[in-house]
Each structure stands twice: as C-alpha cells, then as structure tokens.
Protein backbone atom coordinates (compact mmCIF):
# COMPACT_ATOMS: atom_id res chain seq x y z
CA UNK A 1 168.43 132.42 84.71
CA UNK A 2 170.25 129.13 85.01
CA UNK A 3 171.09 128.63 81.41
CA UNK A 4 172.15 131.61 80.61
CA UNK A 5 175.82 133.24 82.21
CA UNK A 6 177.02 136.67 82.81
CA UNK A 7 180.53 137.61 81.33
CA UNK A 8 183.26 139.96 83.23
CA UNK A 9 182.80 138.81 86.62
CA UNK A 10 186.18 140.38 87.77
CA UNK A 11 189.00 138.73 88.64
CA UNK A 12 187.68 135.72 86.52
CA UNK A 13 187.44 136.02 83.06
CA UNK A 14 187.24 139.22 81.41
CA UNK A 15 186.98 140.14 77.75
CA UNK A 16 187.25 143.81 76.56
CA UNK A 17 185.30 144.80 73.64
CA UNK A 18 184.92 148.41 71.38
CA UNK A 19 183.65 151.52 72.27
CA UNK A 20 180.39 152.45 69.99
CA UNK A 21 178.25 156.31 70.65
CA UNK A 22 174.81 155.79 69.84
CA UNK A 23 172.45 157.89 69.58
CA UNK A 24 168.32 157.00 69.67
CA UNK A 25 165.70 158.37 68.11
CA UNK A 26 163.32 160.38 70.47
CA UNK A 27 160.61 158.48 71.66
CA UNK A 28 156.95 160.25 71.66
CA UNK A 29 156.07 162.19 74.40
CA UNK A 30 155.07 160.18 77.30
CA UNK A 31 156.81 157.20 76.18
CA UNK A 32 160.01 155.67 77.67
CA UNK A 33 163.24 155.27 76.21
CA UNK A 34 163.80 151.57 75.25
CA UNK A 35 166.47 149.77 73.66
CA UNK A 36 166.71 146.63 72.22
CA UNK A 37 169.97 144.45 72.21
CA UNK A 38 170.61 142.77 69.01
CA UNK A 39 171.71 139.27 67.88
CA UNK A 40 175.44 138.96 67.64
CA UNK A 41 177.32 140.90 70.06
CA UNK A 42 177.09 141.17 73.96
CA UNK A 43 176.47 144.96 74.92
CA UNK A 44 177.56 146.74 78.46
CA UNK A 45 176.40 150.20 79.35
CA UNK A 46 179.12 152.14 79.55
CA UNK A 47 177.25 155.56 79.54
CA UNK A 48 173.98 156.80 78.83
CA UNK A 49 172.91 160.76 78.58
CA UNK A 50 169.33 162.38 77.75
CA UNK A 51 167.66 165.36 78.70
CA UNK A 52 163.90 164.66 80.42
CA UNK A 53 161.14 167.52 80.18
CA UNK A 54 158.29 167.31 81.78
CA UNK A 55 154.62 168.67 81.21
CA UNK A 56 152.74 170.75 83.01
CA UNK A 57 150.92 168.35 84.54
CA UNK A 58 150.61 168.40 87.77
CA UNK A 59 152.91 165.57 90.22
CA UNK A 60 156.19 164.57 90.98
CA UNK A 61 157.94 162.05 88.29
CA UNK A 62 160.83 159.40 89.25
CA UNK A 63 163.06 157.75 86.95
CA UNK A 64 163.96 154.23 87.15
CA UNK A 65 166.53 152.67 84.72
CA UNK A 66 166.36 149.13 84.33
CA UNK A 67 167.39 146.25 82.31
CA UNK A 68 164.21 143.50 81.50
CA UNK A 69 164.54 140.16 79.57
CA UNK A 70 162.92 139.49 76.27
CA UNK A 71 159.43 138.59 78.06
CA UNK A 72 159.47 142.56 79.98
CA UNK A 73 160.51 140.97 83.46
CA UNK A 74 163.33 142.62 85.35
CA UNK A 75 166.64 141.55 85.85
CA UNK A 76 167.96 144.75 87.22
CA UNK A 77 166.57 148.12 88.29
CA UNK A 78 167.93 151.66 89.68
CA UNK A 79 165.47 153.55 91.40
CA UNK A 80 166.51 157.29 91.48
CA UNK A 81 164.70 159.01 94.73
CA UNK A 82 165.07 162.27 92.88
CA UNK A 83 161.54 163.91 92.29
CA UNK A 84 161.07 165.91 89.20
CA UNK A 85 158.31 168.31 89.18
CA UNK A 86 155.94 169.66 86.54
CA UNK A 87 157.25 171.63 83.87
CA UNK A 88 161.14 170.78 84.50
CA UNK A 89 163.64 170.12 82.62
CA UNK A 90 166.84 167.74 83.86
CA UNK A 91 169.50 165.55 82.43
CA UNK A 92 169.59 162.26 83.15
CA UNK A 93 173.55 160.50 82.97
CA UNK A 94 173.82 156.95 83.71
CA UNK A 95 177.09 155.95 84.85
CA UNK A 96 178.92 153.19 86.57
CA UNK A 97 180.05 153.29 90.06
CA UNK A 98 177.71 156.30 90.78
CA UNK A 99 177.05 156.42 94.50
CA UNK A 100 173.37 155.47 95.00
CA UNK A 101 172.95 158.40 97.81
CA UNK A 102 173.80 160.62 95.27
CA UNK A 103 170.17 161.50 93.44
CA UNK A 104 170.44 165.29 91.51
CA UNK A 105 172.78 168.02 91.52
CA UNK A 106 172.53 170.67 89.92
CA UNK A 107 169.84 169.91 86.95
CA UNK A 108 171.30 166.50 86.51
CA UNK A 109 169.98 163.19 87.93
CA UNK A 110 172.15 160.25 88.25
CA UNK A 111 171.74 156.91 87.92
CA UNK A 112 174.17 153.96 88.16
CA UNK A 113 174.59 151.36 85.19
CA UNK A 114 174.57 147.77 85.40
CA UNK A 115 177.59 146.02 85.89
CA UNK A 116 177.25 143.03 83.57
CA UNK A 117 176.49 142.41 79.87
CA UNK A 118 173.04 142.76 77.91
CA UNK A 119 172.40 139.87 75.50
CA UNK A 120 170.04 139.38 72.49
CA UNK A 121 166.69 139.78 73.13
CA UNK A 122 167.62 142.13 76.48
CA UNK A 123 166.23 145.60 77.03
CA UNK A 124 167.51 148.71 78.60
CA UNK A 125 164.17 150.76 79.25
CA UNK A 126 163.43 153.84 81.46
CA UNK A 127 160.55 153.56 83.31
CA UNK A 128 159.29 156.77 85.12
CA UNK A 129 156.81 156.88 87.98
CA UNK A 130 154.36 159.21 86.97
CA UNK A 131 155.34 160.16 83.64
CA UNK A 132 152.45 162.31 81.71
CA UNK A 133 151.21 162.05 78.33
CA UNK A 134 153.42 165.68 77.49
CA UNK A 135 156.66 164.46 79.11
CA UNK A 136 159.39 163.47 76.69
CA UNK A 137 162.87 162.20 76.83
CA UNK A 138 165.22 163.63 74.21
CA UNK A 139 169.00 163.77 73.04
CA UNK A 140 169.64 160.33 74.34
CA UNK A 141 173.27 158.99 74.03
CA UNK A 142 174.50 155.68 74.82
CA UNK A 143 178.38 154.67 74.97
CA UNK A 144 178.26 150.84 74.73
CA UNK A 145 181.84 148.58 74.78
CA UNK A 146 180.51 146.24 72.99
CA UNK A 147 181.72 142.52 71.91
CA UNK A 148 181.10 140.53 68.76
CA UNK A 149 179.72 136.89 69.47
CA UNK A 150 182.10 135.89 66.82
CA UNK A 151 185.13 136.74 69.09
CA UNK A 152 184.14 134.69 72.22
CA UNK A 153 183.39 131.61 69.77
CA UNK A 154 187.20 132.26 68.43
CA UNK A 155 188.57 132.72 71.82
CA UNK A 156 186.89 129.48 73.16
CA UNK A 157 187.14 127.04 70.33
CA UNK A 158 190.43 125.07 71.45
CA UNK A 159 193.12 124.81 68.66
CA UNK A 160 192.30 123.21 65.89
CA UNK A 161 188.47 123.11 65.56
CA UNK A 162 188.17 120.89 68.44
C-alpha cells in the first residue's frame, strides 16, 4: 500500500467531513453484507447497525467485520469471539473505540470500526464463520462522515492554481 495514504492520522492533518445515514438493501439469506465505496469522496465508518438471524441449522456462527481492497484482500479485520447459535437472533453495532474484550451483551454483539478512511474501489464486508444458507442480515444502517474529493483538491491546491 505504498502509493496510496491514509487521511486523519491525529495530531497531523485532519479534515472533517458530513454526516450521511444509509441504509442497505438486505442481502439474500446466507449472503454477507457488502458495501462498496464510490468514486469521489473518502468514506469513514462512523456507525454501522443490523440485526443477524440465524437458521436452524445446526453450529455456532462468528462475525467478522472487515474492510478488503478492490481485488477482495484484507486491509483490516475485527474478529468478534462471540458465538451465535442456531436459530438466534442478535444485533450487530459497529462502533469506534469499542473495547475488543467486550464480545455480546445482552442480544447485541459489538464490533469496533476502523479508524481510517475507505477509498474508491474499498469494501466494508461482513464475513461470518459458519454462516448457513437460511441466515440473513437485515435492517442494516451505516452513519458515514464522509468527504468530497473535490474538497481536499481545494484545500491542497496552493493559491492561485499553482
């Protein structure tokens, strides 16, 4: 990753952007959720909320959240130890700062977020140990602050076009 660069390393240079609520589409039972950053604006997780059922099939399922370049290869991962059992349903909120000792309380499994930017091409993805062809992933939220390319080429283009 030596040509590309991370933005809001703290204490260094630090941009803010907008808030934007998404919400995605459910994906089909036994698929993952998986989003897609577009061209034109940097992206940090601020939030993300879903509910996970899971089948009756029999075995233990794990969530992982993690963030993969444009070719599917990982660039960061959370691993939460919590084991979900057939026919269960939790919520899943993905926050930053979480502490990673903390797996589930009370119905809800958390995750931490990133702490750095997703760029074009960039995917934030689920990917569940053990997920079965009934187990689905629905009422998925995302809060995003998100920042317009457009901005950062204003903000670092010196005065007059130079």
């Amino acid at each position: 990753m030596t040509d590309r660069f991370r933005l809001f390393t703290p204490g260094i240079f630090e941009i803010r952007g907008f808030r934007e609520v998404e919400r995605l589409p459910n994906p089909a039972p036994g698929d993952e959720i998986r989003r897609v950053i577009e061209g034109g604006v940097l992206r940090r997780l601020l939030s993300l909320h879903a509910t996970f059922t899971t089948s009756a099939a029999v075995g233990n399922r794990i969530i992982h959240l993690r963030v993969e370049d444009n070719d599917g290869r990982a660039l960061w991962e959370f691993v939460n130890g919590a084991a979900i059992p057939a026919s269960t349903t939790v919520r899943l909120a993905a926050l930053p700062g979480i502490d990673p000792q903390t797996s589930a309380m009370d119905g809800v499994v958390f995750m931490r977020s990133p702490d750095f930017v997703l760029m074009a091409g960039e995917r934030l993805v689920t990917a569940t140990t053990g997920i079965a062809a009934g187990d689905a992933y629905t009422n998925i939220s995302i809060v995003w602050e998100v920042i317009p390319l457009r901005i950062l080429e204003e903000l670092l283009t010196p005065a007059g076009g130079g």
